[in-house]
C-alpha atoms as a PDB file:
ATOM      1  CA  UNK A   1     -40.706 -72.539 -49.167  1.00  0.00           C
ATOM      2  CA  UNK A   2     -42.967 -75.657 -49.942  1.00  0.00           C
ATOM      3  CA  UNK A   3     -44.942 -77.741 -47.948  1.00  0.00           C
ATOM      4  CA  UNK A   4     -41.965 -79.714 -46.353  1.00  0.00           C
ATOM      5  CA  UNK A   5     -39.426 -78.286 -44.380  1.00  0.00           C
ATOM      6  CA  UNK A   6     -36.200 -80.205 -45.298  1.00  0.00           C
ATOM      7  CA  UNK A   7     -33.857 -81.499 -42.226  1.00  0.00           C
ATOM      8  CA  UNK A   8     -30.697 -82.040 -42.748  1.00  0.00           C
ATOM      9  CA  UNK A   9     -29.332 -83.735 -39.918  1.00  0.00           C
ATOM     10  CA  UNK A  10     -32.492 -85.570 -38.121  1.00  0.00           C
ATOM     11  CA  UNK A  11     -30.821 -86.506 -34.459  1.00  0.00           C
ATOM     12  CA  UNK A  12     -29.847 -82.427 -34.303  1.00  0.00           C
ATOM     13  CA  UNK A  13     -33.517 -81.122 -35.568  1.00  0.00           C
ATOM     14  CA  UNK A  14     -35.052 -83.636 -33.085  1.00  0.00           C
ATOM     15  CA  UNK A  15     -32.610 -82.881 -29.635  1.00  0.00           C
ATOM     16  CA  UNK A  16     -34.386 -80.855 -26.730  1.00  0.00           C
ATOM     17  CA  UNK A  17     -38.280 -81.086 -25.595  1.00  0.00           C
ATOM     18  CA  UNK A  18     -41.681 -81.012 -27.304  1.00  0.00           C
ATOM     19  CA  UNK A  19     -45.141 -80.567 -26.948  1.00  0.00           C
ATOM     20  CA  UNK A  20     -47.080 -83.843 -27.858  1.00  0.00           C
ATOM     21  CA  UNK A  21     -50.483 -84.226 -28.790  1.00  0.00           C
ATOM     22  CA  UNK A  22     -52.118 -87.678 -30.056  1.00  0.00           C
ATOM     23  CA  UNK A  23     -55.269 -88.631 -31.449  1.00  0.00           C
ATOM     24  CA  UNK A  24     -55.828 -92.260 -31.869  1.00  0.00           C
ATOM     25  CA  UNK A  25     -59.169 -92.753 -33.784  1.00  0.00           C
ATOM     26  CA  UNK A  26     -60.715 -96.443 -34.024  1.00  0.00           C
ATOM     27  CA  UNK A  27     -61.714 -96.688 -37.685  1.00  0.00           C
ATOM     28  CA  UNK A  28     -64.062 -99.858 -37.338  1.00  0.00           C
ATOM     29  CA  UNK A  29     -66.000 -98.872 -34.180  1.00  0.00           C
ATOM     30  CA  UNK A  30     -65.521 -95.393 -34.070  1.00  0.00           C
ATOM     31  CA  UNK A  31     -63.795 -94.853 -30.613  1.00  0.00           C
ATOM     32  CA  UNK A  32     -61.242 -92.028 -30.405  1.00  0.00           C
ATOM     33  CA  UNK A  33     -58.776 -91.352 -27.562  1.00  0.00           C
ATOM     34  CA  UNK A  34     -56.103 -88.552 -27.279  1.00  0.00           C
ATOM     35  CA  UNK A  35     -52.616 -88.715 -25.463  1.00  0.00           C
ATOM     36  CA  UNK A  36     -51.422 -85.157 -23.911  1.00  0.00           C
ATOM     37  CA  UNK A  37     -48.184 -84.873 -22.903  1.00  0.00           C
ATOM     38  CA  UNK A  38     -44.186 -84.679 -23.519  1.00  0.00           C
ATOM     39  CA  UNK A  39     -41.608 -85.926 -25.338  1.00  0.00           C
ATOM     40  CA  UNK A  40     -38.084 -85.287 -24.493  1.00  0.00           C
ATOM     41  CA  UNK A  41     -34.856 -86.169 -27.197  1.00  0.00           C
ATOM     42  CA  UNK A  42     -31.490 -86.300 -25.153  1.00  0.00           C
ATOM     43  CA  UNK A  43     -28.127 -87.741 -26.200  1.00  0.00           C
ATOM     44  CA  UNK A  44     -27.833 -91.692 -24.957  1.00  0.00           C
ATOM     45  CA  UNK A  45     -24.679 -92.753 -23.684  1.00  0.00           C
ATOM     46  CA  UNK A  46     -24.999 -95.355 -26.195  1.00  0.00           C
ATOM     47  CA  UNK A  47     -24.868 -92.275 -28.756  1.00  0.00           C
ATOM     48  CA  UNK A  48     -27.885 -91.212 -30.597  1.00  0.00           C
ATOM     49  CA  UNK A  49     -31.038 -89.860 -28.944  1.00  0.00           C
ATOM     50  CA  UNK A  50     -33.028 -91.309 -26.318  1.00  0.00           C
ATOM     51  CA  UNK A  51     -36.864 -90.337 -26.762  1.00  0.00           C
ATOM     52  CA  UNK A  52     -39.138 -90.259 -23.440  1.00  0.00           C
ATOM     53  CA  UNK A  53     -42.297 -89.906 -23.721  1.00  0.00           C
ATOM     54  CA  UNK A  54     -44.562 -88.995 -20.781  1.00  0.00           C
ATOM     55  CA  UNK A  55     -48.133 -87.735 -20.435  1.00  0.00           C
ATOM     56  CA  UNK A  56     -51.850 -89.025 -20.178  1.00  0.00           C
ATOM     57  CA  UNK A  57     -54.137 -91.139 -22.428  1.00  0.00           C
ATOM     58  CA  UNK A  58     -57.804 -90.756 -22.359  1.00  0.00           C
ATOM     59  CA  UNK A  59     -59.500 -93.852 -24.063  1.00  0.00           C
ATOM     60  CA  UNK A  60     -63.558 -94.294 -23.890  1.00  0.00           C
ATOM     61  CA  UNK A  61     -63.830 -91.199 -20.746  1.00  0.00           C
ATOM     62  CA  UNK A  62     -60.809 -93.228 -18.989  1.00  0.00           C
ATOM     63  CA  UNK A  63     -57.467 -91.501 -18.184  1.00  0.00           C
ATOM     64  CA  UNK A  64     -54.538 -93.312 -17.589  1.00  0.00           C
ATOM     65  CA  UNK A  65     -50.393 -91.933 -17.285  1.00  0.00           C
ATOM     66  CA  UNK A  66     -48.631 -92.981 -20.562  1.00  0.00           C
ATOM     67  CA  UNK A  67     -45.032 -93.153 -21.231  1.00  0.00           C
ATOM     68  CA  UNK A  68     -42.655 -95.090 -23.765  1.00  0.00           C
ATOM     69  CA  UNK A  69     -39.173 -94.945 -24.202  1.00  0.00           C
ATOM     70  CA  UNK A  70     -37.647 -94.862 -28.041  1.00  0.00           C
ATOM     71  CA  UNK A  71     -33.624 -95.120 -29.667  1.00  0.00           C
ATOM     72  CA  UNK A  72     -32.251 -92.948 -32.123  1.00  0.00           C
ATOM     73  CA  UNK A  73     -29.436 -94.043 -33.376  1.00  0.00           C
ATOM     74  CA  UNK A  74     -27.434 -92.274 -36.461  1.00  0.00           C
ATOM     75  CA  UNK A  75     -27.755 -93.003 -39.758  1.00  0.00           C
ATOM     76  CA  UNK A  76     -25.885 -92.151 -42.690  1.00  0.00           C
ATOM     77  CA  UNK A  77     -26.311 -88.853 -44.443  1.00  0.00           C
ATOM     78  CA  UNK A  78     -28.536 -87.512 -41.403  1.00  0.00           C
ATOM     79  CA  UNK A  79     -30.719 -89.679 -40.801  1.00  0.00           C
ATOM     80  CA  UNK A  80     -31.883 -91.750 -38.224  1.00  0.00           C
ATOM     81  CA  UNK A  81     -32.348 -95.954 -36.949  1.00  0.00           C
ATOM     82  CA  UNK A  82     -35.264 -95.893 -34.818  1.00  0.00           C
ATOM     83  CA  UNK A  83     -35.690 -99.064 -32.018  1.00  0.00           C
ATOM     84  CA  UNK A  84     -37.582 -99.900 -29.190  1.00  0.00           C
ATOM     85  CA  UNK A  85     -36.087 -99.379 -26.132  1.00  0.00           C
ATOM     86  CA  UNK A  86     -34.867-103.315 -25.710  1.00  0.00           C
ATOM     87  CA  UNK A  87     -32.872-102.561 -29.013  1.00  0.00           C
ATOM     88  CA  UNK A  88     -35.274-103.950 -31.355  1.00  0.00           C
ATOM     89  CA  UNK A  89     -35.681-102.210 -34.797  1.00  0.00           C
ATOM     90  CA  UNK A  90     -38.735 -99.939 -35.380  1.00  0.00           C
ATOM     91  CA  UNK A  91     -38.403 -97.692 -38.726  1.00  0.00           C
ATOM     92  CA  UNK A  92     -35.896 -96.236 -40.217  1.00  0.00           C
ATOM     93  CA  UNK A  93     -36.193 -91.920 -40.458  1.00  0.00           C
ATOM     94  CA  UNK A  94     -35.250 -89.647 -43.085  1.00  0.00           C
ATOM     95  CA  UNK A  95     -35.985 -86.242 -43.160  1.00  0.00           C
ATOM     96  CA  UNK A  96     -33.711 -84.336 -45.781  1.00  0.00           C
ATOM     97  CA  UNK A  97     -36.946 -83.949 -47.898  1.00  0.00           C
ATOM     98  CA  UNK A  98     -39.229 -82.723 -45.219  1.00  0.00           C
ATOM     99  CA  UNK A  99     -41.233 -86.390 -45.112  1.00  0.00           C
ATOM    100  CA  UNK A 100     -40.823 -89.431 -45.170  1.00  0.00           C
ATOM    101  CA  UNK A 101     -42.763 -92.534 -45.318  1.00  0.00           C
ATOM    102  CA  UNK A 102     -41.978 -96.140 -43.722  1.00  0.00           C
ATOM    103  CA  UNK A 103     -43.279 -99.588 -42.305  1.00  0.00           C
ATOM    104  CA  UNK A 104     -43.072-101.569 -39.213  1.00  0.00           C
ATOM    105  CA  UNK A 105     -44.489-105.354 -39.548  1.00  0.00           C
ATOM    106  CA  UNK A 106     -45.808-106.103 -36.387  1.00  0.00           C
ATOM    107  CA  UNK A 107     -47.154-109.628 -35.643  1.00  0.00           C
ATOM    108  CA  UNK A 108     -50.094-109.216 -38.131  1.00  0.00           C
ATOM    109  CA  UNK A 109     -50.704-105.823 -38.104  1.00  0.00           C
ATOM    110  CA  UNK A 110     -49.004-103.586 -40.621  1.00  0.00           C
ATOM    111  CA  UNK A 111     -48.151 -99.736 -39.189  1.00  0.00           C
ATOM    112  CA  UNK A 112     -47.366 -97.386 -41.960  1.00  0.00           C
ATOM    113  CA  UNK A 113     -46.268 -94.062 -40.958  1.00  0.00           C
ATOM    114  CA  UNK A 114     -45.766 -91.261 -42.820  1.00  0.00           C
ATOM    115  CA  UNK A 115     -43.521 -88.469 -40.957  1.00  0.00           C
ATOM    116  CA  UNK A 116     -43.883 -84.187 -42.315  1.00  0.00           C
ATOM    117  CA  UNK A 117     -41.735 -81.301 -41.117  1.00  0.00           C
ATOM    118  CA  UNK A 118     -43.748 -78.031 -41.157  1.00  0.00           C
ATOM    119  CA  UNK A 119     -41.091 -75.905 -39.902  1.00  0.00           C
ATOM    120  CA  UNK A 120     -38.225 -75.947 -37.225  1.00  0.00           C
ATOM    121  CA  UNK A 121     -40.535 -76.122 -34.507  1.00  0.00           C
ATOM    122  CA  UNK A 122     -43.031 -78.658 -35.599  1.00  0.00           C
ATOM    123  CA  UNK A 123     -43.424 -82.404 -37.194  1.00  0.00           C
ATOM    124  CA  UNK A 124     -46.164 -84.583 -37.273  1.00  0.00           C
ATOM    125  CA  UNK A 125     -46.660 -88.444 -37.842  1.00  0.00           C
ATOM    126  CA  UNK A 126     -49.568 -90.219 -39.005  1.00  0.00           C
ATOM    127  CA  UNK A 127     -49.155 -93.628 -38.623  1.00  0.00           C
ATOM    128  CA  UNK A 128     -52.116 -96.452 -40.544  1.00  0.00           C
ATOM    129  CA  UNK A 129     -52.636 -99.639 -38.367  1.00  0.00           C
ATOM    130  CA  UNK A 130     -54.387-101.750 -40.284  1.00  0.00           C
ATOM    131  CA  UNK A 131     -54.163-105.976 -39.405  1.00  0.00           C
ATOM    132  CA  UNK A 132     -56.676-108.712 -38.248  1.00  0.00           C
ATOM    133  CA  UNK A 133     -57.412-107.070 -34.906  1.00  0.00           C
ATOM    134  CA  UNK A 134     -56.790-103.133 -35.280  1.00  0.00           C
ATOM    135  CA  UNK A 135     -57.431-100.371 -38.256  1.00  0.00           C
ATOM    136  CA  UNK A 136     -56.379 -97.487 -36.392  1.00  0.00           C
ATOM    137  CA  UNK A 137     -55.397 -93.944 -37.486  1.00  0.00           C
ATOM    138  CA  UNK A 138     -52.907 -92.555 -34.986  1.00  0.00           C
ATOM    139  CA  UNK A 139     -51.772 -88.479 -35.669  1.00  0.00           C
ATOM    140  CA  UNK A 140     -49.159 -87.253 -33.589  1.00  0.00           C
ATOM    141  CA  UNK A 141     -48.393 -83.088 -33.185  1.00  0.00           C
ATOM    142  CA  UNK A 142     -45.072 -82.057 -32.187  1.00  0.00           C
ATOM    143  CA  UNK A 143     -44.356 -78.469 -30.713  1.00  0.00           C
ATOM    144  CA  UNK A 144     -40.663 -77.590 -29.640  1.00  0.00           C
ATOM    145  CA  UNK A 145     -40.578 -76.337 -26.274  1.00  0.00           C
ATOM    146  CA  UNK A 146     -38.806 -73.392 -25.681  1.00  0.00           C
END
């Protein structure tokens, strides 16, 4: 087996709970926070996933509750459409190589994410903000639960 763990069939790899844990890490002043929490993938009645997201953020000593709410809509050959929860597009998500690599323009920052499947309990995404106002580096663990 190689580094990547191909996935056929993204939506059916993703469904049930995971473990999440996020580092975000400031790049031009140095600050670093970390999320802690869970992400659950159940089937919307719209079809596709819905992704909640729930847990704490720690930024600068200050903890706060998180959460964020994703679509994951099919797309062909096993992959997936992912939007906001208001419908708007946020990256498209292949996984039949075991990565995958994608953009998301936002205002006039530029978030480029690049997604690895270790095995079939555990992904990662590392996702480069870079833009007038932010050069972030945000790493994000997932564990399956269960």
């Amino acid at each position: 087996m190689g580094e990547f763990w191909p996935v056929p069939d993204v939506l059916a790899y993703l469904r049930g709970s995971w473990r999440v844990t996020r580092t975000v890490r400031d790049l031009a002043s140095g600050d670093e926070g970390d999320f802690r929490g869970t992400t659950a993938f159940r089937p919307s009645s719209e079809g596709g996933l819905l992704h909640e997201e729930s847990g704490t953020f720690t930024w600068r000593g200050v903890a706060r509750p998180a959460e964020r709410t994703l679509r994951f809509l099919p797309g062909p050959g096993g992959t997936a459409d992912v939007r906001f929860a208001d419908g708007r597009p946020f990256h498209d998500l292949d996984l039949t190589e075991g990565r995958h690599s994608a953009d998301h323009p936002c205002s006039a920052d530029l978030y480029r994410g690049e997604f690895t499947v270790r095995d079939a309990n555990h992904w990662r995404t590392v996702w480069r903000v870079r833009g007038p106002a932010k050069d972030l580096e945000i790493t994000t663990d997932y564990a399956r639960v269960g």
